[in-house]
N, C-alpha and C. Protein backbone atom coordinates (compact mmCIF):
# COMPACT_ATOMS: atom_id res chain seq x y z
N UNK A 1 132.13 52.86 -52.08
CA UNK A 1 130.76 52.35 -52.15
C UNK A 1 130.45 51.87 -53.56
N UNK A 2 129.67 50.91 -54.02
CA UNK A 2 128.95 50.02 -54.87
C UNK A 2 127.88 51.74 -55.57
N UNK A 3 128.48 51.61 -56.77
CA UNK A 3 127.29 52.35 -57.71
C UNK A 3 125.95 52.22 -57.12
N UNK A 4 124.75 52.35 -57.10
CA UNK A 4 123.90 52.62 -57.40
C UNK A 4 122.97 52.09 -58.47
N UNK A 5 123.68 52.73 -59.58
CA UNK A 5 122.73 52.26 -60.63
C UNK A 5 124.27 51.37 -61.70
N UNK A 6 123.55 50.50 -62.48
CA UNK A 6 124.68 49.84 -63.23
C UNK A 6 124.11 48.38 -63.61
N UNK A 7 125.02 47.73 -64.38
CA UNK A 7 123.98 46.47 -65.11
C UNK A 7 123.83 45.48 -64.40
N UNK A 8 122.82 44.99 -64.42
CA UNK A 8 122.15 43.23 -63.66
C UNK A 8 122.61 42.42 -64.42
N UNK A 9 123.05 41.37 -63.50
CA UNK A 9 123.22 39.67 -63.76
C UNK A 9 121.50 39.40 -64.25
N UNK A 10 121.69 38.82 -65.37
CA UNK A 10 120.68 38.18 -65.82
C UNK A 10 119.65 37.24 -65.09
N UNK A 11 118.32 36.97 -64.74
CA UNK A 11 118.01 36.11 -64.17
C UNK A 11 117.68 34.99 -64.09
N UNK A 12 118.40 34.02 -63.24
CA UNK A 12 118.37 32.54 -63.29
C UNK A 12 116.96 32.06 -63.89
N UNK A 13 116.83 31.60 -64.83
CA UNK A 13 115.69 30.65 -65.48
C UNK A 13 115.34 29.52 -65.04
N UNK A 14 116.25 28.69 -64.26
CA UNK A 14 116.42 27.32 -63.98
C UNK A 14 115.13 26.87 -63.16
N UNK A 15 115.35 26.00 -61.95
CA UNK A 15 113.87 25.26 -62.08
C UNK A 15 114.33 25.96 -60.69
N UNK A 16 114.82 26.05 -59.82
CA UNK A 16 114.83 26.97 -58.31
C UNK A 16 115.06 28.48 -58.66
N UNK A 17 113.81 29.41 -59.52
CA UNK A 17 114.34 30.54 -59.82
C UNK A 17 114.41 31.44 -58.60
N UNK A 18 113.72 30.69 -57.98
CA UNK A 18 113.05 31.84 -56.79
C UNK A 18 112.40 31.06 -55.17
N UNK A 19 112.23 31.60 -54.04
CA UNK A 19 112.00 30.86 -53.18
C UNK A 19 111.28 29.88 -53.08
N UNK A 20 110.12 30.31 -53.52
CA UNK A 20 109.10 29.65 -53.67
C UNK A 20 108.79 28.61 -54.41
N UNK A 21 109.73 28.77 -55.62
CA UNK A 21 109.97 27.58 -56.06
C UNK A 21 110.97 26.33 -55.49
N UNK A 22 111.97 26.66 -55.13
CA UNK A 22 113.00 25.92 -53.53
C UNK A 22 111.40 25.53 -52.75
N UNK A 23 110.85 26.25 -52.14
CA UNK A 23 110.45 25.18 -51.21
C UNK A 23 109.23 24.35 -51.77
N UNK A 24 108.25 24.95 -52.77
CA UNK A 24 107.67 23.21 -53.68
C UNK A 24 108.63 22.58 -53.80
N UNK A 25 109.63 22.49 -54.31
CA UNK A 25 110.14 21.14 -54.88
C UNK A 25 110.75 20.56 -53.32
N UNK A 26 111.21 21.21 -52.24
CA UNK A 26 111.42 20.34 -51.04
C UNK A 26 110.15 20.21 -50.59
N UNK A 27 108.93 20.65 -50.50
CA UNK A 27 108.00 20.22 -50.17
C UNK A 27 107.77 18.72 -50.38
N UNK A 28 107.34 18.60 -51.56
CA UNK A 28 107.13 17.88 -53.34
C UNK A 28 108.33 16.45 -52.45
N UNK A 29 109.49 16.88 -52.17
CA UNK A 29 110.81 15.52 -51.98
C UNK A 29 110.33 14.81 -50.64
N UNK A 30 109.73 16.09 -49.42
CA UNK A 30 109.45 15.32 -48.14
C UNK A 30 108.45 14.33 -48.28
N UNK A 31 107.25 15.08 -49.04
CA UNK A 31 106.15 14.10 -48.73
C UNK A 31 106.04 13.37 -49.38
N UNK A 32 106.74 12.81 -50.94
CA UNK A 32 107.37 11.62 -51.21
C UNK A 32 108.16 10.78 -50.56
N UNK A 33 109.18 10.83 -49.50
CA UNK A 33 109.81 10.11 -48.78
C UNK A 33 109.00 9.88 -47.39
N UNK A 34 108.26 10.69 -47.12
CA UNK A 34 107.88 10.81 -45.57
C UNK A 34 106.16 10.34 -45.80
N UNK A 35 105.37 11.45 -46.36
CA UNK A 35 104.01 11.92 -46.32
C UNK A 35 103.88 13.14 -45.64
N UNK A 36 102.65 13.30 -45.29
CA UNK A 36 102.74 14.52 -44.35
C UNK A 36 101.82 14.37 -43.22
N UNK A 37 101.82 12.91 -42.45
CA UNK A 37 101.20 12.65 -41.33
C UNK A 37 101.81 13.67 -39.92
N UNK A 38 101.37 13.61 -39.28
CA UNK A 38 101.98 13.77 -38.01
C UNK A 38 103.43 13.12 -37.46
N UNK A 39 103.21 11.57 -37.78
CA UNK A 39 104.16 11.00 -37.69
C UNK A 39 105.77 11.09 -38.35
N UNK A 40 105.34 11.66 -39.98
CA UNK A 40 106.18 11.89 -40.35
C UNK A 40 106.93 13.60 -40.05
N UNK A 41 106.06 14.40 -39.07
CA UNK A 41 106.40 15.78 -38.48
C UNK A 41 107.42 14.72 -37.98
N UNK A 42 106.75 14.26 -36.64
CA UNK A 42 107.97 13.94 -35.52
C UNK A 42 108.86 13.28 -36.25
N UNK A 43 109.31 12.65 -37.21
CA UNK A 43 110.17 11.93 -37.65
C UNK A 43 111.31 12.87 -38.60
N UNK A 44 110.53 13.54 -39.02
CA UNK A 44 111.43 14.97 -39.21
C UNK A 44 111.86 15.73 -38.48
N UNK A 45 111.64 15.81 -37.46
CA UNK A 45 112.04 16.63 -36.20
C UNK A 45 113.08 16.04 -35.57
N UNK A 46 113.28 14.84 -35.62
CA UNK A 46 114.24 13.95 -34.95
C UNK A 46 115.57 13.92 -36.11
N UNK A 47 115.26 13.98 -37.01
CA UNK A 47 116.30 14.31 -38.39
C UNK A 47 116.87 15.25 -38.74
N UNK A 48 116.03 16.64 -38.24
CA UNK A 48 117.28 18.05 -38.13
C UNK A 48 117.35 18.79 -37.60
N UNK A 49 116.09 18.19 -35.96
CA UNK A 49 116.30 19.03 -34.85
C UNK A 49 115.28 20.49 -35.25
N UNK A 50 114.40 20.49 -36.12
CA UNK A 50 114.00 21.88 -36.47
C UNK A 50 112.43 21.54 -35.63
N UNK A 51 111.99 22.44 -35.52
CA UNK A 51 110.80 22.91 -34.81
C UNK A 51 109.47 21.90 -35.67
N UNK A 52 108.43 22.02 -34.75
CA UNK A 52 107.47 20.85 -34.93
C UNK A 52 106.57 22.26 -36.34
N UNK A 53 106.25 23.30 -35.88
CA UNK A 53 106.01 24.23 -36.53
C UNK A 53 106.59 25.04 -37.99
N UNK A 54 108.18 24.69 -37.88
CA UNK A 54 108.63 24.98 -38.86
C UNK A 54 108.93 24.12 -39.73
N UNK A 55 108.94 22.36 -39.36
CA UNK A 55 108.70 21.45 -41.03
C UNK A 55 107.41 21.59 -41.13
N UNK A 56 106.27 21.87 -40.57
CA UNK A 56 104.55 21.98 -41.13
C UNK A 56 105.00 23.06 -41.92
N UNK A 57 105.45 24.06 -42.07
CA UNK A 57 105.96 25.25 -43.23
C UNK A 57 106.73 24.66 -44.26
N UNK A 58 107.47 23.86 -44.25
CA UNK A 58 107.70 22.78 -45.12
C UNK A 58 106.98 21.64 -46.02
N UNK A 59 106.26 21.05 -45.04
CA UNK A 59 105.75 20.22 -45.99
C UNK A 59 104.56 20.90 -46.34
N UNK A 60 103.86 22.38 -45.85
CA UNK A 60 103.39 22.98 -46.74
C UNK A 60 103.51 23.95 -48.08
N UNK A 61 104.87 23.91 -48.31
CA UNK A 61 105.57 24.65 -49.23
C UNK A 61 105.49 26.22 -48.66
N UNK A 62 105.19 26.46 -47.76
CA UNK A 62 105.60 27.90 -47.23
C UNK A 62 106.86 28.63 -47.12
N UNK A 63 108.01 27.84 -46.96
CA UNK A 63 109.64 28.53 -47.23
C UNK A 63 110.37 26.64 -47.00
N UNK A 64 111.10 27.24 -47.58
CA UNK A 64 112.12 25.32 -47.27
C UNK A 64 112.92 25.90 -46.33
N UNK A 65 114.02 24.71 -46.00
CA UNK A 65 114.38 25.00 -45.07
C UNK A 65 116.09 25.53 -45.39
N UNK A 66 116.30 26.28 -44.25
CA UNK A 66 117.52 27.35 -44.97
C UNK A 66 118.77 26.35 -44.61
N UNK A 67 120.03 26.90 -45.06
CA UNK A 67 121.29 25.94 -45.16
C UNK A 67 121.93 24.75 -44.35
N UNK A 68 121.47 24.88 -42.49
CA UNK A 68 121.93 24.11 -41.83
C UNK A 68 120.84 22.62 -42.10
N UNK A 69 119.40 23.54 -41.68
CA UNK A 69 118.58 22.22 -41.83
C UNK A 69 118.71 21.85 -43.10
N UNK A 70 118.78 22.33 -44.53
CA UNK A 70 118.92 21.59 -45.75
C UNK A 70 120.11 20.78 -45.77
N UNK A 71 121.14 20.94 -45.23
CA UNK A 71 122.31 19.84 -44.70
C UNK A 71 122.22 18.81 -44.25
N UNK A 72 121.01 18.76 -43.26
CA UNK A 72 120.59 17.86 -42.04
C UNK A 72 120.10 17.16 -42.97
N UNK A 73 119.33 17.78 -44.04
CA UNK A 73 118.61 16.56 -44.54
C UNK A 73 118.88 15.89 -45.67
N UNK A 74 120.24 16.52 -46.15
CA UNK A 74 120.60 15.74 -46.86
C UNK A 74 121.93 14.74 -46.15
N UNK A 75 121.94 14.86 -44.90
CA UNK A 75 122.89 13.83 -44.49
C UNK A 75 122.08 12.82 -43.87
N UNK A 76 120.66 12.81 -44.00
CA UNK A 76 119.71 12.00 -43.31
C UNK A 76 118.63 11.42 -44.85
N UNK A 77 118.68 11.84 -45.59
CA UNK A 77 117.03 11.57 -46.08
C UNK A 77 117.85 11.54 -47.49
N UNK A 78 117.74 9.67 -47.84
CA UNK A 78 118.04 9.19 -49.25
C UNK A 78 117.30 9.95 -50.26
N UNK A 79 115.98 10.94 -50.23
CA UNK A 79 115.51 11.21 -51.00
C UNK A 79 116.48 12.57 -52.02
N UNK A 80 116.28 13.04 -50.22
CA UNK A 80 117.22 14.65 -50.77
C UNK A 80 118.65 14.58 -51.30
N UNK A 81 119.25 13.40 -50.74
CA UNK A 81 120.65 12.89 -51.59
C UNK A 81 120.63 12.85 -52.96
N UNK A 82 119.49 11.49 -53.31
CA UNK A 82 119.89 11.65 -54.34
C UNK A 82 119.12 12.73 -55.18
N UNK A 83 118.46 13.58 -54.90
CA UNK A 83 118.24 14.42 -55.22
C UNK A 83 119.42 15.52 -56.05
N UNK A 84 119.95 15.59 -55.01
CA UNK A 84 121.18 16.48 -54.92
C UNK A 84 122.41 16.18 -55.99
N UNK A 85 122.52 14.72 -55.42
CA UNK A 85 123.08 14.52 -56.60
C UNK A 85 122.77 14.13 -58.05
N UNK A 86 121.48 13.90 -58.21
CA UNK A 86 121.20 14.01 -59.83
C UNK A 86 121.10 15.33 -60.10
N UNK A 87 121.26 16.78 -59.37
CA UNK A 87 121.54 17.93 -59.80
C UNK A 87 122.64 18.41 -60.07
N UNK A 88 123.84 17.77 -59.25
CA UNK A 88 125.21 17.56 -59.23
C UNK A 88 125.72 16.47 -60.74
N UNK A 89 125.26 15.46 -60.87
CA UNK A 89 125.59 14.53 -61.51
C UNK A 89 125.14 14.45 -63.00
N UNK A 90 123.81 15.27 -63.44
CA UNK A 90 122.95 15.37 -64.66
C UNK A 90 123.80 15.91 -65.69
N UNK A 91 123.45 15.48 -66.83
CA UNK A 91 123.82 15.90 -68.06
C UNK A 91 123.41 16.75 -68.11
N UNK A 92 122.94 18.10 -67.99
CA UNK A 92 122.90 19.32 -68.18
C UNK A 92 123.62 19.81 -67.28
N UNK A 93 123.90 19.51 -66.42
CA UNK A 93 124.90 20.34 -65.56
C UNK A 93 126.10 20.06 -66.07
N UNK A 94 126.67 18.55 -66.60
CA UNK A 94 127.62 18.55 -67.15
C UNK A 94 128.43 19.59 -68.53
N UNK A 95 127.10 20.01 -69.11
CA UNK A 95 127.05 20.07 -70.33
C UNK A 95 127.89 21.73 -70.08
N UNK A 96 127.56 22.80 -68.61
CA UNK A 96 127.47 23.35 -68.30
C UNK A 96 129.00 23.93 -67.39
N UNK A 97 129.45 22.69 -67.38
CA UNK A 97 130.74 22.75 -66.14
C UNK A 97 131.79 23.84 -66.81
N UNK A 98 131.37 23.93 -68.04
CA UNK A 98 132.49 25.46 -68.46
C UNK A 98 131.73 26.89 -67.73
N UNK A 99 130.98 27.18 -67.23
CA UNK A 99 130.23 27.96 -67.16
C UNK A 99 130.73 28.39 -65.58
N UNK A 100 130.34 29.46 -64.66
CA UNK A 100 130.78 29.69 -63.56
C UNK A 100 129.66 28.72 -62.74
N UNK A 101 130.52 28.15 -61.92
CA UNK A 101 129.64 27.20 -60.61
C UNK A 101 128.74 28.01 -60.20
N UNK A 102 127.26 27.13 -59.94
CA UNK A 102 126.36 28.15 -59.28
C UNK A 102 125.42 27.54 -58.58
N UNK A 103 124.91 27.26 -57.40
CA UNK A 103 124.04 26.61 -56.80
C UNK A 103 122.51 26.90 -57.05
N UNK A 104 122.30 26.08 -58.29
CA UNK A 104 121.00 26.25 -58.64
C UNK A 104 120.75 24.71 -59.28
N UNK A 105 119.56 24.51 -59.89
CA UNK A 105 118.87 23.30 -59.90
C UNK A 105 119.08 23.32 -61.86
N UNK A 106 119.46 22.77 -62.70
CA UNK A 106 118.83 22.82 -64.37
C UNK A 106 117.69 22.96 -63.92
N UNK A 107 116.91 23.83 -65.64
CA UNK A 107 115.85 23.30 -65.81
C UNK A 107 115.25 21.98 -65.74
N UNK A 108 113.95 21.54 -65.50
CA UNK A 108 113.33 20.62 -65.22
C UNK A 108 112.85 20.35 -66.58
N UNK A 109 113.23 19.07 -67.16
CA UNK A 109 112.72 18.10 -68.34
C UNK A 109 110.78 18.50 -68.35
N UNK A 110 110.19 18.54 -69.69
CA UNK A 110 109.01 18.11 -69.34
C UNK A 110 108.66 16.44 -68.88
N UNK A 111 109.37 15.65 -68.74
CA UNK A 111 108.92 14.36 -68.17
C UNK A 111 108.90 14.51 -65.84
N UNK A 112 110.00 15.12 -65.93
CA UNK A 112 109.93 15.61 -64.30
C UNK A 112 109.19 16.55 -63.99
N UNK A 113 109.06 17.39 -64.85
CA UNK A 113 107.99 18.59 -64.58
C UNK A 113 106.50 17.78 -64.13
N UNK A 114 106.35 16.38 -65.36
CA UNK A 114 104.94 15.86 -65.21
C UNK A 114 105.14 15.35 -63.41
N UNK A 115 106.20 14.48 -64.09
CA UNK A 115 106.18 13.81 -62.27
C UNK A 115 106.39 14.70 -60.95
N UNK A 116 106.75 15.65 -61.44
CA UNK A 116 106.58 16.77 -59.96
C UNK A 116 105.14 16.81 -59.49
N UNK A 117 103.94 17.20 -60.73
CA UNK A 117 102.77 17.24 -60.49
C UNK A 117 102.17 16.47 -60.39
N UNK A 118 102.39 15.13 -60.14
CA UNK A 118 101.64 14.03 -59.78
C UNK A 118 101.21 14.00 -58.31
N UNK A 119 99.61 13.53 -58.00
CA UNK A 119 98.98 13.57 -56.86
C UNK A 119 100.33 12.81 -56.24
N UNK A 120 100.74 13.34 -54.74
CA UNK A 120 100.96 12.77 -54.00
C UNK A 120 101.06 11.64 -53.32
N UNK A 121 101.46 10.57 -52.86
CA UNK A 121 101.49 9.13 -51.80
C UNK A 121 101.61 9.08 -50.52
N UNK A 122 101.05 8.90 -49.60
CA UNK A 122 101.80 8.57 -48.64
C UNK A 122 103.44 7.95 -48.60
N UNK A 123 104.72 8.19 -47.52
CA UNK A 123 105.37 7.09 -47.93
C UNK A 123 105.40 5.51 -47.76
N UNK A 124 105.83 5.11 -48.67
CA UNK A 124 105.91 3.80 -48.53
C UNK A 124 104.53 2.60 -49.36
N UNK A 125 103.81 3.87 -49.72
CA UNK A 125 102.68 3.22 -50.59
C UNK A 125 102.85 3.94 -52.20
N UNK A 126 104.12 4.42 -52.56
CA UNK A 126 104.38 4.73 -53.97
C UNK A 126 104.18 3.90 -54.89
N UNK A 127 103.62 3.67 -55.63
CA UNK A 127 103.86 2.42 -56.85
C UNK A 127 105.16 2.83 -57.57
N UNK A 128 105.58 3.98 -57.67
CA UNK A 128 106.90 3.76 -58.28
C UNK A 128 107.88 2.76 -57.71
N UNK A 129 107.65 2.30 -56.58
CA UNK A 129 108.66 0.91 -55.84
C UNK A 129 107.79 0.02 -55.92
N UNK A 130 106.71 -0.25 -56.30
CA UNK A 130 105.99 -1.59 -56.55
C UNK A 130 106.06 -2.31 -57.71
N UNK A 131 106.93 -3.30 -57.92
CA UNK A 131 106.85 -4.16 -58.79
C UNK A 131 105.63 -4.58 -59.78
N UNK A 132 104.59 -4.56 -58.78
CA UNK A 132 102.92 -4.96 -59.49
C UNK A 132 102.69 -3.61 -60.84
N UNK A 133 103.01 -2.54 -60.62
CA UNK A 133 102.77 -1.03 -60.77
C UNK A 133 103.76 -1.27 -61.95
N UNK A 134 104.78 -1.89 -62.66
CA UNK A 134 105.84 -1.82 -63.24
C UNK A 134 105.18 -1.63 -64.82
N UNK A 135 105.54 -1.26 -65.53
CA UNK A 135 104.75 -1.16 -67.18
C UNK A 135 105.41 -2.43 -68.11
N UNK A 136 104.11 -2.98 -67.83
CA UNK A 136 104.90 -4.56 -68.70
C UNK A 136 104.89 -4.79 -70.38
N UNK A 137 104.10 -3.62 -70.97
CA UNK A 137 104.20 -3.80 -72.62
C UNK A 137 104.85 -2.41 -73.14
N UNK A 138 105.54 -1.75 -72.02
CA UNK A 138 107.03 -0.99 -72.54
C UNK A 138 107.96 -1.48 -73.82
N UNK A 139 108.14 -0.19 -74.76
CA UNK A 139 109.30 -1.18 -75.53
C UNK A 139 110.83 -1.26 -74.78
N UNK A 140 111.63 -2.50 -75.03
CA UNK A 140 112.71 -2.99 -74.07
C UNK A 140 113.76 -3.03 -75.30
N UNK A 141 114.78 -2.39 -75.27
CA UNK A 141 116.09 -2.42 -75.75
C UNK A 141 117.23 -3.13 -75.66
N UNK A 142 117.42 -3.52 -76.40
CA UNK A 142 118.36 -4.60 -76.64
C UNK A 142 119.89 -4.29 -75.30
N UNK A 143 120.22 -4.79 -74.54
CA UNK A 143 121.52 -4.30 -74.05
C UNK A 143 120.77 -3.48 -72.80
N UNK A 144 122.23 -2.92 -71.72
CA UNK A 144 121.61 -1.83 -71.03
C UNK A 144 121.93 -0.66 -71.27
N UNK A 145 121.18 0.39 -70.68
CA UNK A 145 121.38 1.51 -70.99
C UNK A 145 121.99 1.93 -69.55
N UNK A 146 122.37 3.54 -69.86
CA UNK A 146 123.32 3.90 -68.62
C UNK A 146 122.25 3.62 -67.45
N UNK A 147 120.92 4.18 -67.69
CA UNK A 147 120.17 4.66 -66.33
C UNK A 147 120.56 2.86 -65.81
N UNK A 148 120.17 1.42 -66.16
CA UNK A 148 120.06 0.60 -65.79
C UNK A 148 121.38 0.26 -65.72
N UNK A 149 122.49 0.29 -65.84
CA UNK A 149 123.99 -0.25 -65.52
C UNK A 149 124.17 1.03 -63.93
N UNK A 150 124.09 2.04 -63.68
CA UNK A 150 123.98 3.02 -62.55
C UNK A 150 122.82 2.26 -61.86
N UNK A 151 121.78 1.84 -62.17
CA UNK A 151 120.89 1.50 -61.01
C UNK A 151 121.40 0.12 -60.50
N UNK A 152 122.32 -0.82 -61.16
CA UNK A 152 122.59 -1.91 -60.75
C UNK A 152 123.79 -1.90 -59.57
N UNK A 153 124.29 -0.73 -60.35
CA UNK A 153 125.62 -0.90 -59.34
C UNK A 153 124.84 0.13 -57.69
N UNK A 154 124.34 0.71 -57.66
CA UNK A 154 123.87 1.55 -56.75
C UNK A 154 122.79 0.42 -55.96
N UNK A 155 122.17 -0.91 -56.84
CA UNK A 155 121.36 -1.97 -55.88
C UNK A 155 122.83 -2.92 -55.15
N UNK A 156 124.09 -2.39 -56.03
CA UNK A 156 125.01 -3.60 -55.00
C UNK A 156 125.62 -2.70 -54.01
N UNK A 157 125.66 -1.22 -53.39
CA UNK A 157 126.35 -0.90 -52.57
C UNK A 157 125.18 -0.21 -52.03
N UNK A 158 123.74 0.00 -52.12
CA UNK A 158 122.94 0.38 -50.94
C UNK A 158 121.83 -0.90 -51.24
N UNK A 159 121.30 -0.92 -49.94
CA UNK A 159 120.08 -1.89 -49.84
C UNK A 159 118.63 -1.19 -50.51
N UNK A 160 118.59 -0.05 -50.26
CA UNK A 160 117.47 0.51 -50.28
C UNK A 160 117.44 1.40 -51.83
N UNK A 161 118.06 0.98 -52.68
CA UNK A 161 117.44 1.73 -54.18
C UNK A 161 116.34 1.13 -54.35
N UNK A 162 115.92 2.44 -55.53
CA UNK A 162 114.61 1.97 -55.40
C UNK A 162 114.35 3.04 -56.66
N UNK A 163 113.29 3.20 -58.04
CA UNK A 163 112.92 3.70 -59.03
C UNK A 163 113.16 5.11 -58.71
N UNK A 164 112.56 5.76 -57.88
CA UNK A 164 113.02 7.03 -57.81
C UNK A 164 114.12 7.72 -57.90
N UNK A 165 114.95 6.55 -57.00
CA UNK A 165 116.62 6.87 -57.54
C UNK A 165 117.29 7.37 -59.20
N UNK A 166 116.83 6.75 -60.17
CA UNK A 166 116.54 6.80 -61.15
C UNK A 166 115.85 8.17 -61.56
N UNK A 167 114.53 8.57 -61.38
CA UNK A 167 113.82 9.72 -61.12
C UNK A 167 114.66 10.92 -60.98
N UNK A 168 115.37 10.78 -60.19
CA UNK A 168 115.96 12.11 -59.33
C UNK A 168 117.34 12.12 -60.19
N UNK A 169 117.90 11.06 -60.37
CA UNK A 169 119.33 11.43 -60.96
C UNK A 169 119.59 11.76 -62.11
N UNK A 170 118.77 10.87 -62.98
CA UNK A 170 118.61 10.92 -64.76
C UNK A 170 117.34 11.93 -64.94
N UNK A 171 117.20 12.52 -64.22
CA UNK A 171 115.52 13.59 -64.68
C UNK A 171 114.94 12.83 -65.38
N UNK A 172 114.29 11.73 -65.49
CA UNK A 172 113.77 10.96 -66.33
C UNK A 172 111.62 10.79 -65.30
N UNK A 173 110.79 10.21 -66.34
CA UNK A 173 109.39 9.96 -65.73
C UNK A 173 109.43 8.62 -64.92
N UNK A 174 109.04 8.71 -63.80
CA UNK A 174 108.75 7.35 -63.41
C UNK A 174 108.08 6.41 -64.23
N UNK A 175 107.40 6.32 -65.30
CA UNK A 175 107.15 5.13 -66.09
C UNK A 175 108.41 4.65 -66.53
N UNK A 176 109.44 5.82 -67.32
CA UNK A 176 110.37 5.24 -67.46
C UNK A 176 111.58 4.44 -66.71
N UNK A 177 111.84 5.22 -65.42
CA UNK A 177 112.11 4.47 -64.22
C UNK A 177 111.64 2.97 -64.15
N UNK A 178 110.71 2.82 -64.34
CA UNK A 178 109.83 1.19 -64.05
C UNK A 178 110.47 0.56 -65.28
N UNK A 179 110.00 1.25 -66.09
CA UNK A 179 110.34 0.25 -67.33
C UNK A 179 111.41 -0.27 -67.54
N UNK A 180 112.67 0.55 -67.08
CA UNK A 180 114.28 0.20 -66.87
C UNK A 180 114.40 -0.92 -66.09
N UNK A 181 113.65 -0.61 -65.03
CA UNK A 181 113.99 -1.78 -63.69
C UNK A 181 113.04 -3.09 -64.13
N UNK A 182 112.12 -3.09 -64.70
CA UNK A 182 111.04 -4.39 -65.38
C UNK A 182 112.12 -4.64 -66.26
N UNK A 183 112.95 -4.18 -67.30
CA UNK A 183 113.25 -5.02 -67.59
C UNK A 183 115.00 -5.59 -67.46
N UNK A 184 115.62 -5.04 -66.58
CA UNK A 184 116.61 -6.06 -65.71
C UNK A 184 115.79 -6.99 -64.69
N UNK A 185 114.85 -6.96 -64.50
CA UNK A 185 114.17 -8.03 -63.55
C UNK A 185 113.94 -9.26 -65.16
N UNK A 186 113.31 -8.89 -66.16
CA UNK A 186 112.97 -10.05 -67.65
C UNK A 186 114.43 -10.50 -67.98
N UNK A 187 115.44 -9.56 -67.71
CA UNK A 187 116.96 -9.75 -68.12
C UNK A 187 117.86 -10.93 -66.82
N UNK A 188 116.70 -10.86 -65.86
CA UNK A 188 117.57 -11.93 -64.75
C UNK A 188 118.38 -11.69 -64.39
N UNK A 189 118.93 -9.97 -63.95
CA UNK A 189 119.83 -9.46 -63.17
C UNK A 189 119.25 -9.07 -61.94
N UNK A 190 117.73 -8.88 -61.86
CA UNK A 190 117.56 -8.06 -60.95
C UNK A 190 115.87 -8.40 -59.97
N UNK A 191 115.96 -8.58 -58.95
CA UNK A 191 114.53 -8.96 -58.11
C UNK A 191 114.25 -8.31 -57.00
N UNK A 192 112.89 -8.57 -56.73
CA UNK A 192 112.18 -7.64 -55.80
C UNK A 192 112.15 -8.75 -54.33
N UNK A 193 112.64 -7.81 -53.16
CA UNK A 193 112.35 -9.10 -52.05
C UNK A 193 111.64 -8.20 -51.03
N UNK A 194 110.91 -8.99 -50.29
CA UNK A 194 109.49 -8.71 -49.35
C UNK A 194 108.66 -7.73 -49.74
N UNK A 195 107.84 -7.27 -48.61
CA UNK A 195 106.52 -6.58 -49.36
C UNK A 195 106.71 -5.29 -49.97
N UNK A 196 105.85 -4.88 -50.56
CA UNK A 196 106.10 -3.40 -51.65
C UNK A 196 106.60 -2.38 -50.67
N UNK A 197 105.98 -2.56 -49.14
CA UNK A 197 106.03 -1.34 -47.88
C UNK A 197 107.62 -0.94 -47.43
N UNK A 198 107.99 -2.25 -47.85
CA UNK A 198 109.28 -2.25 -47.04
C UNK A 198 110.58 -3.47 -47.78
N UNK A 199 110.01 -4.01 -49.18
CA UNK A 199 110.74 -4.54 -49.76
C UNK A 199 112.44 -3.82 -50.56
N UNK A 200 113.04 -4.56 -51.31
CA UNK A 200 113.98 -4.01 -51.58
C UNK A 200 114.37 -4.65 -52.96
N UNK A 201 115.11 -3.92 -53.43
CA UNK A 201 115.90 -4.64 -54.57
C UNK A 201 116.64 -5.32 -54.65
N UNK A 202 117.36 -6.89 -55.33
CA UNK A 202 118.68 -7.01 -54.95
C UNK A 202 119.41 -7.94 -56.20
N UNK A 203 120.58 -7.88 -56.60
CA UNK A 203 121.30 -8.09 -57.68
C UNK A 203 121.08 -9.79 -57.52
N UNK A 204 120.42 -10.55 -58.64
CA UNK A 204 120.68 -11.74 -58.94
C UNK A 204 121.63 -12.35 -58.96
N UNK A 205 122.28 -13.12 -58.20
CA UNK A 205 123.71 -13.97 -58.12
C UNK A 205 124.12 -14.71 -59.44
């Protein structure tokens, strides 16, 4: 038998210390990609098969959802991908890869921390994908930087990038997000096609 008494693993600091923090931030990812209409219940329901009752516990931050459905949705929902993988992919985790593997989240930048707490959107009415919304007297740097050479190549092998992508992978603020993508659009690599609801990005020929 296991002692009894004897020393503790230190406790995770990171930004999923604890349940409750796991399910804000999947809360926080659905109703950025979805909202939290009705519509977007049933549309979640059709995506991991979970109960009409148990994503409303979701997109109310009441518990997230445990390993199979968090699978489901990341084999369904671009949000939670790249989510996943800017937790997988981030320079702090890199920084970290000597360390024992551990399924937890880095700390959260104060620039994502802000954008976590930002009022809510419906989806599909984000200004972070609206071109109009973009910050046009940003200062612009000579050359690209990584976030904008990764967002270019990720607009030539999916249709649907989009600023948040950016957001989620580089922990970076959505102003800055915009400002990257405003200015490969001034740089003539990069344009916006159809409406903000349902438009897309796509690499200048």
């Amino acid at each position: 038998m296991l002692p009894k008494k004897g020393k503790k693993l230190p406790a995770w600091k990171g930004a999923l210390a604890g349940r409750q923090a796991y399910a804000n931030v999947m809360a926080d990812l659905l109703k950025k990609e979805h909202g939290d209409s009705h519509r977007a219940v049933k549309l979640l329901m059709r995506q991991t098969d979970a109960s009409e009752r148990t994503i409303k516990h979701w997109l109310a931050a009441q518990h997230g959802p445990d390993t199979v459905f968090f699978l489901r949705l990341v084999a369904t929902s671009p949000v939670i991908r790249a989510f996943v993988l800017g937790v997988i992919e981030s320079p702090v985790m890199a920084r970290q890869s000597s360390r024992p593997v551990r399924w937890d989240v880095a700390p959260l930048t104060p620039d994502v921390a802000t954008a976590n707490s930002m009022p809510q959107r419906p989806a599909g009415n984000d200004p972070i994908n609206d071109p109009d919304h973009d910050p046009i007297n940003g200062p612009m740097t000579e050359g690209l930087n990584e976030r904008q050479r990764w967002f270019l190549d990720r607009v030539g092998k999916e249709a649907r990038a989009k600023a948040w992508d950016i957001v989620a992978h580089w922990q970076v603020s959505p102003k800055t997000a915009r400002r990257d993508i405003r200015a490969l659009q001034s740089a003539g690599l990069l344009r916006f096609e159809g409406a903000r609801r349902n438009g897309r990005y796509r690499l200048v020929q």
